[in-house]
Protein backbone atom coordinates (compact mmCIF):
# COMPACT_ATOMS: atom_id res chain seq x y z
CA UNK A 1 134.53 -29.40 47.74
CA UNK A 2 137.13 -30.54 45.37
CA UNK A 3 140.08 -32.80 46.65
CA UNK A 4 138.50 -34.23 49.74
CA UNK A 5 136.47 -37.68 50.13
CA UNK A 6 134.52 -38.09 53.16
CA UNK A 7 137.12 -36.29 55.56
CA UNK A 8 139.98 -38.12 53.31
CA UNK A 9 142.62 -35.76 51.50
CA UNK A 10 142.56 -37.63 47.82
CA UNK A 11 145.79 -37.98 46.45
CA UNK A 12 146.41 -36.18 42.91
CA UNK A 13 145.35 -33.81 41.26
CA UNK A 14 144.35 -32.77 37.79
CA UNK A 15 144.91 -29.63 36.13
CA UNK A 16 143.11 -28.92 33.28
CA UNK A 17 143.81 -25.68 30.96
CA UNK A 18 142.51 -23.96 27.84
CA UNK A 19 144.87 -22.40 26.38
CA UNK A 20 145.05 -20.28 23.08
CA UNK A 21 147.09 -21.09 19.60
CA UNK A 22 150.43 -19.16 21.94
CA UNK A 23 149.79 -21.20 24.81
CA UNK A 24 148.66 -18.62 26.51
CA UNK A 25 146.59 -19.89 29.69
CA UNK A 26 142.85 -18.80 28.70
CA UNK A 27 141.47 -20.87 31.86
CA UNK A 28 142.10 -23.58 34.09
CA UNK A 29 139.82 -26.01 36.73
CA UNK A 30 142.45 -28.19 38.84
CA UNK A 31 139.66 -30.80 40.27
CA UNK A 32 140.82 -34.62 41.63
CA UNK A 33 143.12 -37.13 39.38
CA UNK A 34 139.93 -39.88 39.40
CA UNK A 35 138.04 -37.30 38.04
CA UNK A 36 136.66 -37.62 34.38
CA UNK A 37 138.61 -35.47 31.47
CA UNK A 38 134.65 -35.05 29.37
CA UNK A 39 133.38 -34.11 33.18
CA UNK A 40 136.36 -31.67 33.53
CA UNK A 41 136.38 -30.48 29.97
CA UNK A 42 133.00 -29.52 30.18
CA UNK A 43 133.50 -27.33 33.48
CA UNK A 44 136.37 -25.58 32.10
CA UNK A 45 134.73 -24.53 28.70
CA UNK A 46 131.48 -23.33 31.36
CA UNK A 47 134.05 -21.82 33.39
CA UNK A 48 135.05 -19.86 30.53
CA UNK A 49 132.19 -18.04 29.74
CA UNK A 50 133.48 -14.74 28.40
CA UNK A 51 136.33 -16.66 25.86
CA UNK A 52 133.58 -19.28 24.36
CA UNK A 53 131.84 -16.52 21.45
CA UNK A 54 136.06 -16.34 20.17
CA UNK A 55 136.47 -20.08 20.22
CA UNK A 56 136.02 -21.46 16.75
CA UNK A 57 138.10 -24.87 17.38
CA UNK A 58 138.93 -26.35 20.02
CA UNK A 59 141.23 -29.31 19.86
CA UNK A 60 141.61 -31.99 22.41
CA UNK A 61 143.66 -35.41 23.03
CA UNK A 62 141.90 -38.61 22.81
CA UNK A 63 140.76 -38.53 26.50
CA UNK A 64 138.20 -36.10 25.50
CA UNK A 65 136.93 -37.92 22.45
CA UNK A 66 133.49 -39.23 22.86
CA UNK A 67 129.89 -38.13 21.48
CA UNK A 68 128.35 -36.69 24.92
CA UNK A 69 131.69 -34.31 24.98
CA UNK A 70 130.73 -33.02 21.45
CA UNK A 71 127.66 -32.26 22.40
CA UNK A 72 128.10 -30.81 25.46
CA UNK A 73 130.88 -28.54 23.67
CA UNK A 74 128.09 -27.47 21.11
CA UNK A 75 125.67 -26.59 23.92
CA UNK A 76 128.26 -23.96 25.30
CA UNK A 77 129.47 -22.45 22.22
CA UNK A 78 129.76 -22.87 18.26
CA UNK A 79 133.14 -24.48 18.16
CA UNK A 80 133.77 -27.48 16.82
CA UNK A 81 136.48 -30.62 19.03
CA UNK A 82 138.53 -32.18 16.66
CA UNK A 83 140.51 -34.79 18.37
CA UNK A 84 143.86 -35.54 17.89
CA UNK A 85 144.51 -39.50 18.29
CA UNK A 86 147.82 -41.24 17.81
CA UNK A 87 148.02 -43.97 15.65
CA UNK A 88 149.47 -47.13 16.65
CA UNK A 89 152.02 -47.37 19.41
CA UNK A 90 154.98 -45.61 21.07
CA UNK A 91 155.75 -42.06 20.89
CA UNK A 92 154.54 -39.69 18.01
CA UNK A 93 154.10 -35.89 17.97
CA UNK A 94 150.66 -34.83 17.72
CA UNK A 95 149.81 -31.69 15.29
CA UNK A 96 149.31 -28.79 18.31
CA UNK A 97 149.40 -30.99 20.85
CA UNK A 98 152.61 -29.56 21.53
CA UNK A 99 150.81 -26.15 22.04
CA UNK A 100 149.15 -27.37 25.77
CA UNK A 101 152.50 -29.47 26.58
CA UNK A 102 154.66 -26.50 26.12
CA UNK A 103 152.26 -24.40 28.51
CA UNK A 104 153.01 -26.98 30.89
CA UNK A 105 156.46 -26.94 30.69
CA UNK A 106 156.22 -23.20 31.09
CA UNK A 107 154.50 -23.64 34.70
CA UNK A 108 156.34 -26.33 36.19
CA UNK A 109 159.60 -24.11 35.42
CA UNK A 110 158.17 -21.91 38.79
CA UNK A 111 159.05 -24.78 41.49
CA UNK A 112 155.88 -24.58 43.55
CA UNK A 113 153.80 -25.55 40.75
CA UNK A 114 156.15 -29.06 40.48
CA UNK A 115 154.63 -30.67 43.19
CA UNK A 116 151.06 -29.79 44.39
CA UNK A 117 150.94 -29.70 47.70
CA UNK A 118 148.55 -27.25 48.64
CA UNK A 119 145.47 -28.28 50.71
CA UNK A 120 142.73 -26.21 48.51
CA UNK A 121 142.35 -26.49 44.67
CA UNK A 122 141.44 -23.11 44.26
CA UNK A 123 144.89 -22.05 45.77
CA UNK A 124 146.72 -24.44 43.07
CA UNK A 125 144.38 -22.40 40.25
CA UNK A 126 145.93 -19.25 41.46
CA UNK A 127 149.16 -19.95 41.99
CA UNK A 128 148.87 -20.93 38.00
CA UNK A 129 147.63 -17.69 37.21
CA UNK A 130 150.10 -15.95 39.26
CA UNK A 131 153.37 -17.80 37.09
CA UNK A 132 151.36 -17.44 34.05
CA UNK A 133 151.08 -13.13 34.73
CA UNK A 134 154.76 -13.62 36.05
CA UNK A 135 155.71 -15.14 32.49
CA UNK A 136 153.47 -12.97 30.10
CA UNK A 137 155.24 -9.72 32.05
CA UNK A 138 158.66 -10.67 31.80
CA UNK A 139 158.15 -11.59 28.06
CA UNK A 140 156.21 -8.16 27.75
CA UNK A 141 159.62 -6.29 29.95
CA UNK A 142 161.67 -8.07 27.43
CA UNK A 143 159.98 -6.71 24.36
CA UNK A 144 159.74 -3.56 25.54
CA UNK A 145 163.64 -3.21 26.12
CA UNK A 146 163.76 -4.27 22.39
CA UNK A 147 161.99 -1.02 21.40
CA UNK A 148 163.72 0.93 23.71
């Protein structure tokens, strides 16, 4: 079970998404903060079963980067990683990096999601989907009162 060591609640958590070109949450695994991102990667992309025959590209941040990954990513589906490194030090915007980041921002504006607190994994995965529905229907209420 995810999030629990030998009777010991592990502190931190990951959440790792795939998201689409919008941002739009595709799937997400939250698993433990010591976990691997390749390990993780992986079981989000097998997780995803019915979006892998659209996925073409998928890019990732350096933490991914790594021949096994590649490989693993080619055993799933056709896409190809491309990963997006920074070169040399401080801070630099990374092309479509942006694209996850924003997502993020997006989830931690529903204050529940700001601090994960809850004892089960699974429950942080839905409470993600939940803000993520909550977001894509207001936007959807809002165009529609455009048309209107």
């Amino acid at each position: 079970m995810y999030g629990f060591d030998g009777g010991k609640k592990i502190k931190g958590r990951k959440r790792n998404i795939l998201v689409d070109t919008l941002g739009l949450l595709l799937e997400v695994i939250v698993t433990e903060a010591n976990g691997s991102e390749r390990i993780n990667g992986l079981a989000l992309l097998f997780e995803s079963q019915e979006n892998l025959e659209r996925l073409k590209l998928i890019w990732v941040d350096s933490g991914y980067q790594g021949e096994k990954f590649k490989q693993g990513v080619e055993s799933l589906s056709s896409a190809t990683v491309e990963v997006m490194q920074r070169e040399g030090k401080g801070f630099q915007l990374l092309a479509r990096r942006w694209v996850v980041e924003r997502t993020f921002a997006w989830l931690l504006q529903k204050r529940r999601l700001v601090v994960d607190s809850e004892k089960l994994p699974e429950t942080s995965e839905s409470l993600i989907y939940i803000a993520m529905v909550h977001l894509m229907t207001k936007r959807l209420a809002q165009k529609q009162k455009q048309f209107s």
